[in-house]
C-alpha atoms as a PDB file:
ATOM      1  CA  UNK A   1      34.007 160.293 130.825  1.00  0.00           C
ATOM      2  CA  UNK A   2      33.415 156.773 130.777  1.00  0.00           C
ATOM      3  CA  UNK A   3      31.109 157.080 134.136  1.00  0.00           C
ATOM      4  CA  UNK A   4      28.763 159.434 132.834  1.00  0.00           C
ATOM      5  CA  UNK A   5      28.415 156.598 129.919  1.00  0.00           C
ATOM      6  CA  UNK A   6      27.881 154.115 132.671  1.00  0.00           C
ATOM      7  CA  UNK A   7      25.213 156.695 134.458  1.00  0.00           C
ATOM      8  CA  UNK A   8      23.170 157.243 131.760  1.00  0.00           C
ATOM      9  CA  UNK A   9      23.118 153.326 130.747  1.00  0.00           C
ATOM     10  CA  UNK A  10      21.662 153.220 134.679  1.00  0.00           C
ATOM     11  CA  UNK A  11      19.096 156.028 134.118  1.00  0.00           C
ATOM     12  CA  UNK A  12      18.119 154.792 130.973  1.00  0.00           C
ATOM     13  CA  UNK A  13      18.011 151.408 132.391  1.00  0.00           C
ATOM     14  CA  UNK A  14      15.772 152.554 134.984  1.00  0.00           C
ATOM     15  CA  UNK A  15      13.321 155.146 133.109  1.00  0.00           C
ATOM     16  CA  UNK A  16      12.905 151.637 131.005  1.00  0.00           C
ATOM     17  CA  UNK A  17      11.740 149.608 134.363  1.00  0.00           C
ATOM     18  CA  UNK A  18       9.664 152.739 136.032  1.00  0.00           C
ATOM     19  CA  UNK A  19       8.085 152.932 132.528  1.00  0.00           C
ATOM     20  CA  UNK A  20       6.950 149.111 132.894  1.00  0.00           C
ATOM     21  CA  UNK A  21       5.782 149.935 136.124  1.00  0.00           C
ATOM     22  CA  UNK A  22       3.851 152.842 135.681  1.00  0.00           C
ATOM     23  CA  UNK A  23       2.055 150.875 131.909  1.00  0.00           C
ATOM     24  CA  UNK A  24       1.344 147.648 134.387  1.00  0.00           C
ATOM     25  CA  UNK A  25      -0.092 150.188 137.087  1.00  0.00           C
ATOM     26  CA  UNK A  26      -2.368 152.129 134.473  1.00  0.00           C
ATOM     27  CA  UNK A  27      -0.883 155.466 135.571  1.00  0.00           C
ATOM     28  CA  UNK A  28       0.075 157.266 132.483  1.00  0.00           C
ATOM     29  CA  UNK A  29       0.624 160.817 133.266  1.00  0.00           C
ATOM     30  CA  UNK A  30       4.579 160.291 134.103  1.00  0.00           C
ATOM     31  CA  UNK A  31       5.252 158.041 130.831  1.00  0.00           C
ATOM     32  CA  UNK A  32       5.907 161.125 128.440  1.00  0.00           C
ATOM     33  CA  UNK A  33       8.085 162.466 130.930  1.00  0.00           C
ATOM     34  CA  UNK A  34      10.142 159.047 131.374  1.00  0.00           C
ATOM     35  CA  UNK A  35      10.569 158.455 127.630  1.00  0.00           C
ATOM     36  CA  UNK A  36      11.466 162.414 127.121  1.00  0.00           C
ATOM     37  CA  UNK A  37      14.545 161.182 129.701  1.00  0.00           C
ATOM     38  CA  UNK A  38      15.028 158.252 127.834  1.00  0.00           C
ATOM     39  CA  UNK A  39      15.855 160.189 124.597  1.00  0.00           C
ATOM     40  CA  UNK A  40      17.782 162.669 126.340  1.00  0.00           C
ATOM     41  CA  UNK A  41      20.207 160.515 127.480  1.00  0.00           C
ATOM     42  CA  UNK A  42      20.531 158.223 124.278  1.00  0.00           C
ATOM     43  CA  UNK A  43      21.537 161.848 123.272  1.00  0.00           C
ATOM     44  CA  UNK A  44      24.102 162.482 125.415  1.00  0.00           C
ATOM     45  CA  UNK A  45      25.530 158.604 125.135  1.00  0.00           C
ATOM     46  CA  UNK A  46      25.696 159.604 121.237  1.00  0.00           C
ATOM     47  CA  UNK A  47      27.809 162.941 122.181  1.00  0.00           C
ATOM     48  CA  UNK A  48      30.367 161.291 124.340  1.00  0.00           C
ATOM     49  CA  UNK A  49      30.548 158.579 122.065  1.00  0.00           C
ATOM     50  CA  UNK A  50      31.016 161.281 119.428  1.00  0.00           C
ATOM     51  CA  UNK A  51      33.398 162.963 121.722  1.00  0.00           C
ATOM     52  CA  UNK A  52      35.734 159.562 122.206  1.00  0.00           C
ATOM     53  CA  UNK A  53      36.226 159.423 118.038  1.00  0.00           C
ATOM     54  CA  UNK A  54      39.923 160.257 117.125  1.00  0.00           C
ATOM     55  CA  UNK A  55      40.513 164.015 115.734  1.00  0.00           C
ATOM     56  CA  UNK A  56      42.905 163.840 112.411  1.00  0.00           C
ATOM     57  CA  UNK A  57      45.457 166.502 113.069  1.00  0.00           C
ATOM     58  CA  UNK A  58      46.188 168.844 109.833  1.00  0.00           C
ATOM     59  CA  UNK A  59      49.845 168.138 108.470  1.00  0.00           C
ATOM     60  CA  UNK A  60      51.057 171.702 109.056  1.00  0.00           C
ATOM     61  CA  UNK A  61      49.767 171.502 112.997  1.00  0.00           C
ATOM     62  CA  UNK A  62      51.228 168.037 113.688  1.00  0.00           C
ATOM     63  CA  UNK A  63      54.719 169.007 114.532  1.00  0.00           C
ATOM     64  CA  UNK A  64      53.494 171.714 116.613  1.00  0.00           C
ATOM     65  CA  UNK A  65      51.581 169.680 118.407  1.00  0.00           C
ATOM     66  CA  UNK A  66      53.880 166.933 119.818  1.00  0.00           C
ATOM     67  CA  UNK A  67      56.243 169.355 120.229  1.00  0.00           C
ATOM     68  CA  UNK A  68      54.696 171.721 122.512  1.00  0.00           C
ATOM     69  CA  UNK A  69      51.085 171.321 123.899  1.00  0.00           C
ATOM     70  CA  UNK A  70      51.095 166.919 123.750  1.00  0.00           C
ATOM     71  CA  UNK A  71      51.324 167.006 127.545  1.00  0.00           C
ATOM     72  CA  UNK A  72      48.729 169.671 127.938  1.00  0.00           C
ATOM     73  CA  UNK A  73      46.231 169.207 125.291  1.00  0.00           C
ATOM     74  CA  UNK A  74      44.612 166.817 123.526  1.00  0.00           C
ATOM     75  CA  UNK A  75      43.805 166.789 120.060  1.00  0.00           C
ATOM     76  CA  UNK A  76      40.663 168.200 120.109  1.00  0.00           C
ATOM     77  CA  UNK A  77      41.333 170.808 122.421  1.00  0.00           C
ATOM     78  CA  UNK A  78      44.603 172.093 120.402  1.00  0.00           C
ATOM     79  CA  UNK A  79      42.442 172.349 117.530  1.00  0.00           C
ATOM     80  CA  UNK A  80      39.786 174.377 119.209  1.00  0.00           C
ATOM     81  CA  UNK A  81      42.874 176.782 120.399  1.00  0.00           C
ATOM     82  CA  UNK A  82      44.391 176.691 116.811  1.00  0.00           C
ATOM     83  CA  UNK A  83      40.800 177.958 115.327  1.00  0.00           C
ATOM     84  CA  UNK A  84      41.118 181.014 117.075  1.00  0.00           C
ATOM     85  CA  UNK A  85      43.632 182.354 115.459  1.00  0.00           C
ATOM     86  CA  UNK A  86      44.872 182.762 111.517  1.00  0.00           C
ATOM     87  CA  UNK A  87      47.524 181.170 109.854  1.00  0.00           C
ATOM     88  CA  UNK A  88      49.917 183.984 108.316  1.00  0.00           C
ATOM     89  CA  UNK A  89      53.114 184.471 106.238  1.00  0.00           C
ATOM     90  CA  UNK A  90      54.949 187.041 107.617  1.00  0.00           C
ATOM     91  CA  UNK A  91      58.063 188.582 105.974  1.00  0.00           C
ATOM     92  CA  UNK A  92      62.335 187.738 107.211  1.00  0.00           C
ATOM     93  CA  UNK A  93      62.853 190.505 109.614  1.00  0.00           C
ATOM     94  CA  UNK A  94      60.202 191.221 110.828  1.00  0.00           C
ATOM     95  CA  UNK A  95      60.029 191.709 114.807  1.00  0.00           C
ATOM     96  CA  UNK A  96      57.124 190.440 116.248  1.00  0.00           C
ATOM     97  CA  UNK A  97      57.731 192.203 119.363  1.00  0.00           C
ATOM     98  CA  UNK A  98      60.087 194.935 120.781  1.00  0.00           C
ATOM     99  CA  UNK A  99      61.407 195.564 124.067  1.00  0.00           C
ATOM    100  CA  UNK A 100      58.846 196.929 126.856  1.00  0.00           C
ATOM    101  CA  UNK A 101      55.981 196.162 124.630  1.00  0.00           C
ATOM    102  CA  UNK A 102      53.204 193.742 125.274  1.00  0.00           C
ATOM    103  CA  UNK A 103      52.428 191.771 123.126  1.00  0.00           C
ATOM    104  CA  UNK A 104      48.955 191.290 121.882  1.00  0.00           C
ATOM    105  CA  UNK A 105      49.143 188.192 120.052  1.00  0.00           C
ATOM    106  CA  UNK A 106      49.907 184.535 120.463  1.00  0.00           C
ATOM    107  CA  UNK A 107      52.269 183.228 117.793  1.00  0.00           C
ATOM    108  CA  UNK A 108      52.134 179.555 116.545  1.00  0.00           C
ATOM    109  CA  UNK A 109      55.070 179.391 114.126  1.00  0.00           C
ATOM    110  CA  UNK A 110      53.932 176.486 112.202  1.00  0.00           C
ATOM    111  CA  UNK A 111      57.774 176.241 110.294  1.00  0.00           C
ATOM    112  CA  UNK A 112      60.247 178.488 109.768  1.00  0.00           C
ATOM    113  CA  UNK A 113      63.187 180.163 112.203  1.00  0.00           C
ATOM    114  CA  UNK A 114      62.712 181.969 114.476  1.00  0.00           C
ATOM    115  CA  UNK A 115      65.512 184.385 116.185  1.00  0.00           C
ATOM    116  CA  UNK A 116      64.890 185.450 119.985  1.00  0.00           C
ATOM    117  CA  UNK A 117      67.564 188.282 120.729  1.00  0.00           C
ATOM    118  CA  UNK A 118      68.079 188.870 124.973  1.00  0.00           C
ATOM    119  CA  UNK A 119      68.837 192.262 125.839  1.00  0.00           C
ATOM    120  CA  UNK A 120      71.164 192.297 129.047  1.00  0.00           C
ATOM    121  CA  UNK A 121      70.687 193.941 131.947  1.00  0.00           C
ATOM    122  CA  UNK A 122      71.852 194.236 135.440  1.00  0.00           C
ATOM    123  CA  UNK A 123      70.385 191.876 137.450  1.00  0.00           C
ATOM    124  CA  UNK A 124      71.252 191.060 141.943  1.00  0.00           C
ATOM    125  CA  UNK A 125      72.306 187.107 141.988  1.00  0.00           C
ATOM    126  CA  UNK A 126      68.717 186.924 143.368  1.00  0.00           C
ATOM    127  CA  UNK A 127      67.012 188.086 140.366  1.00  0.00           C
ATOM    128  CA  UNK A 128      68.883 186.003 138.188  1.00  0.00           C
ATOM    129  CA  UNK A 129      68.341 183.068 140.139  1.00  0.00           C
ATOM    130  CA  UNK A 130      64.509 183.246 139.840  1.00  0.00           C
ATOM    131  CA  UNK A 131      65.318 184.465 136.295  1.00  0.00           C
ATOM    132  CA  UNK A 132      67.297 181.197 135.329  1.00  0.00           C
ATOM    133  CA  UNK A 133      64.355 179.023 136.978  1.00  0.00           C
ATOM    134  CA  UNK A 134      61.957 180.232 135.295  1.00  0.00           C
ATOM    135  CA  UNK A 135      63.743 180.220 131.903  1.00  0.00           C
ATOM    136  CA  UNK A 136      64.062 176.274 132.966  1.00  0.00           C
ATOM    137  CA  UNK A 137      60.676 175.841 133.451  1.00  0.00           C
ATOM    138  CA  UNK A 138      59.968 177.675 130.154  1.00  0.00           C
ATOM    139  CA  UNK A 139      62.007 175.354 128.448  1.00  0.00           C
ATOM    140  CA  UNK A 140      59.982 173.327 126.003  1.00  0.00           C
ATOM    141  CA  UNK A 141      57.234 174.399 127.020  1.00  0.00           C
ATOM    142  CA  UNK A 142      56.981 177.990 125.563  1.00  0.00           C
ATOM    143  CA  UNK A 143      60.423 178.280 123.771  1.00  0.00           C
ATOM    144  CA  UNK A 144      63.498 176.946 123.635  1.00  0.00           C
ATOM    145  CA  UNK A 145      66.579 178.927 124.072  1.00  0.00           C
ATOM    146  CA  UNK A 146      70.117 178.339 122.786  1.00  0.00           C
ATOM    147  CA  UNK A 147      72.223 181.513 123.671  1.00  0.00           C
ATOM    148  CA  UNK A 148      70.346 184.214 121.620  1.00  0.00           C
ATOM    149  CA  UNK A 149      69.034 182.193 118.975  1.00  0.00           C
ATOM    150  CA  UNK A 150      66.230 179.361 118.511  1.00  0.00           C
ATOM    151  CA  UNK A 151      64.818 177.284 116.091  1.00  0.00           C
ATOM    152  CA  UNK A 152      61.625 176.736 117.104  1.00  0.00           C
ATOM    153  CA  UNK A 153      58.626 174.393 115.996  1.00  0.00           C
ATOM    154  CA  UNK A 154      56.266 175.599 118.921  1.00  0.00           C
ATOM    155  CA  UNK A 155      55.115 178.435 120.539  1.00  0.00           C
ATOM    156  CA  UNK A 156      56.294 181.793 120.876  1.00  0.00           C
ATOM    157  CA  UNK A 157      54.824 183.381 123.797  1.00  0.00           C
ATOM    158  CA  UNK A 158      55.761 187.132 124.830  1.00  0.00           C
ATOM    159  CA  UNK A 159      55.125 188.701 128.129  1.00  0.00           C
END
């Protein structure tokens, strides 16, 4: 980010000489056109300027946050992700999802417990290999499993 902020110093820099040039010169008819670039730009140094200001995250994301999607996110972003969705009580019990189904939601459980039951199956030493790889990779990242039961403070992701 900080080069474009160093490119449009440059180009504004410049529009600011060829403007001298073309006023010493007498030729007017590309002025209007150099100070239209000037502005532009003094725009666009405002937005990423803008862009660079810290984000306050809300209390009830926070935890979330450096939990799960620090490495991947930044503030702003997470918050842009987070305002797609709706924040939502739901009842003890409830299943979010059941076996076979898709899910068509992305839950955020912002506090709370969370219980994440594994139905066994039979599996070749192959398949559970890849299985047990990928549950490391998941770990952390999407959820974190103890045995058949988590306490989570990030994000439950079916499918």
């Amino acid at each position: 980010m900080s080069d474009l902020y160093y490119l449009r110093l440059l180009n504004i820099l410049q529009d600011i000489f060829q403007l001298i040039f073309l006023v010493l010169i007498g030729t007017y008819s590309g002025v209007a056109w150099n100070c239209m670039n000037v502005l532009m730009n003094l725009y666009n140094i405002y937005l990423l300027w803008k862009m660079r200001q810290p984000v306050p995250l809300p209390e009830q994301y926070k935890v979330v946050y450096e939990f799960a999607f620090r490495e991947d996110f930044n503030p702003r972003d997470f918050l842009r992700l987070v305002h797609f969705g709706t924040v939502m009580a739901l009842p003890q019990g409830m299943s979010l999802t059941h076996k076979g189904e898709v899910p068509k939601k992305l839950y955020l459980v912002l506090n709370g417990r969370v219980d994440v039951k594994h139905h066994h199956f039979t599996e070749t030493k192959k398949e559970r290999e890849v299985n047990e790889r990928a549950e490391t990779q998941r770990a952390g990242k999407d959820t974190y499993l103890e045995n058949r039961r988590d306490r989570v403070g990030g994000l439950i992701g079916g499918g």
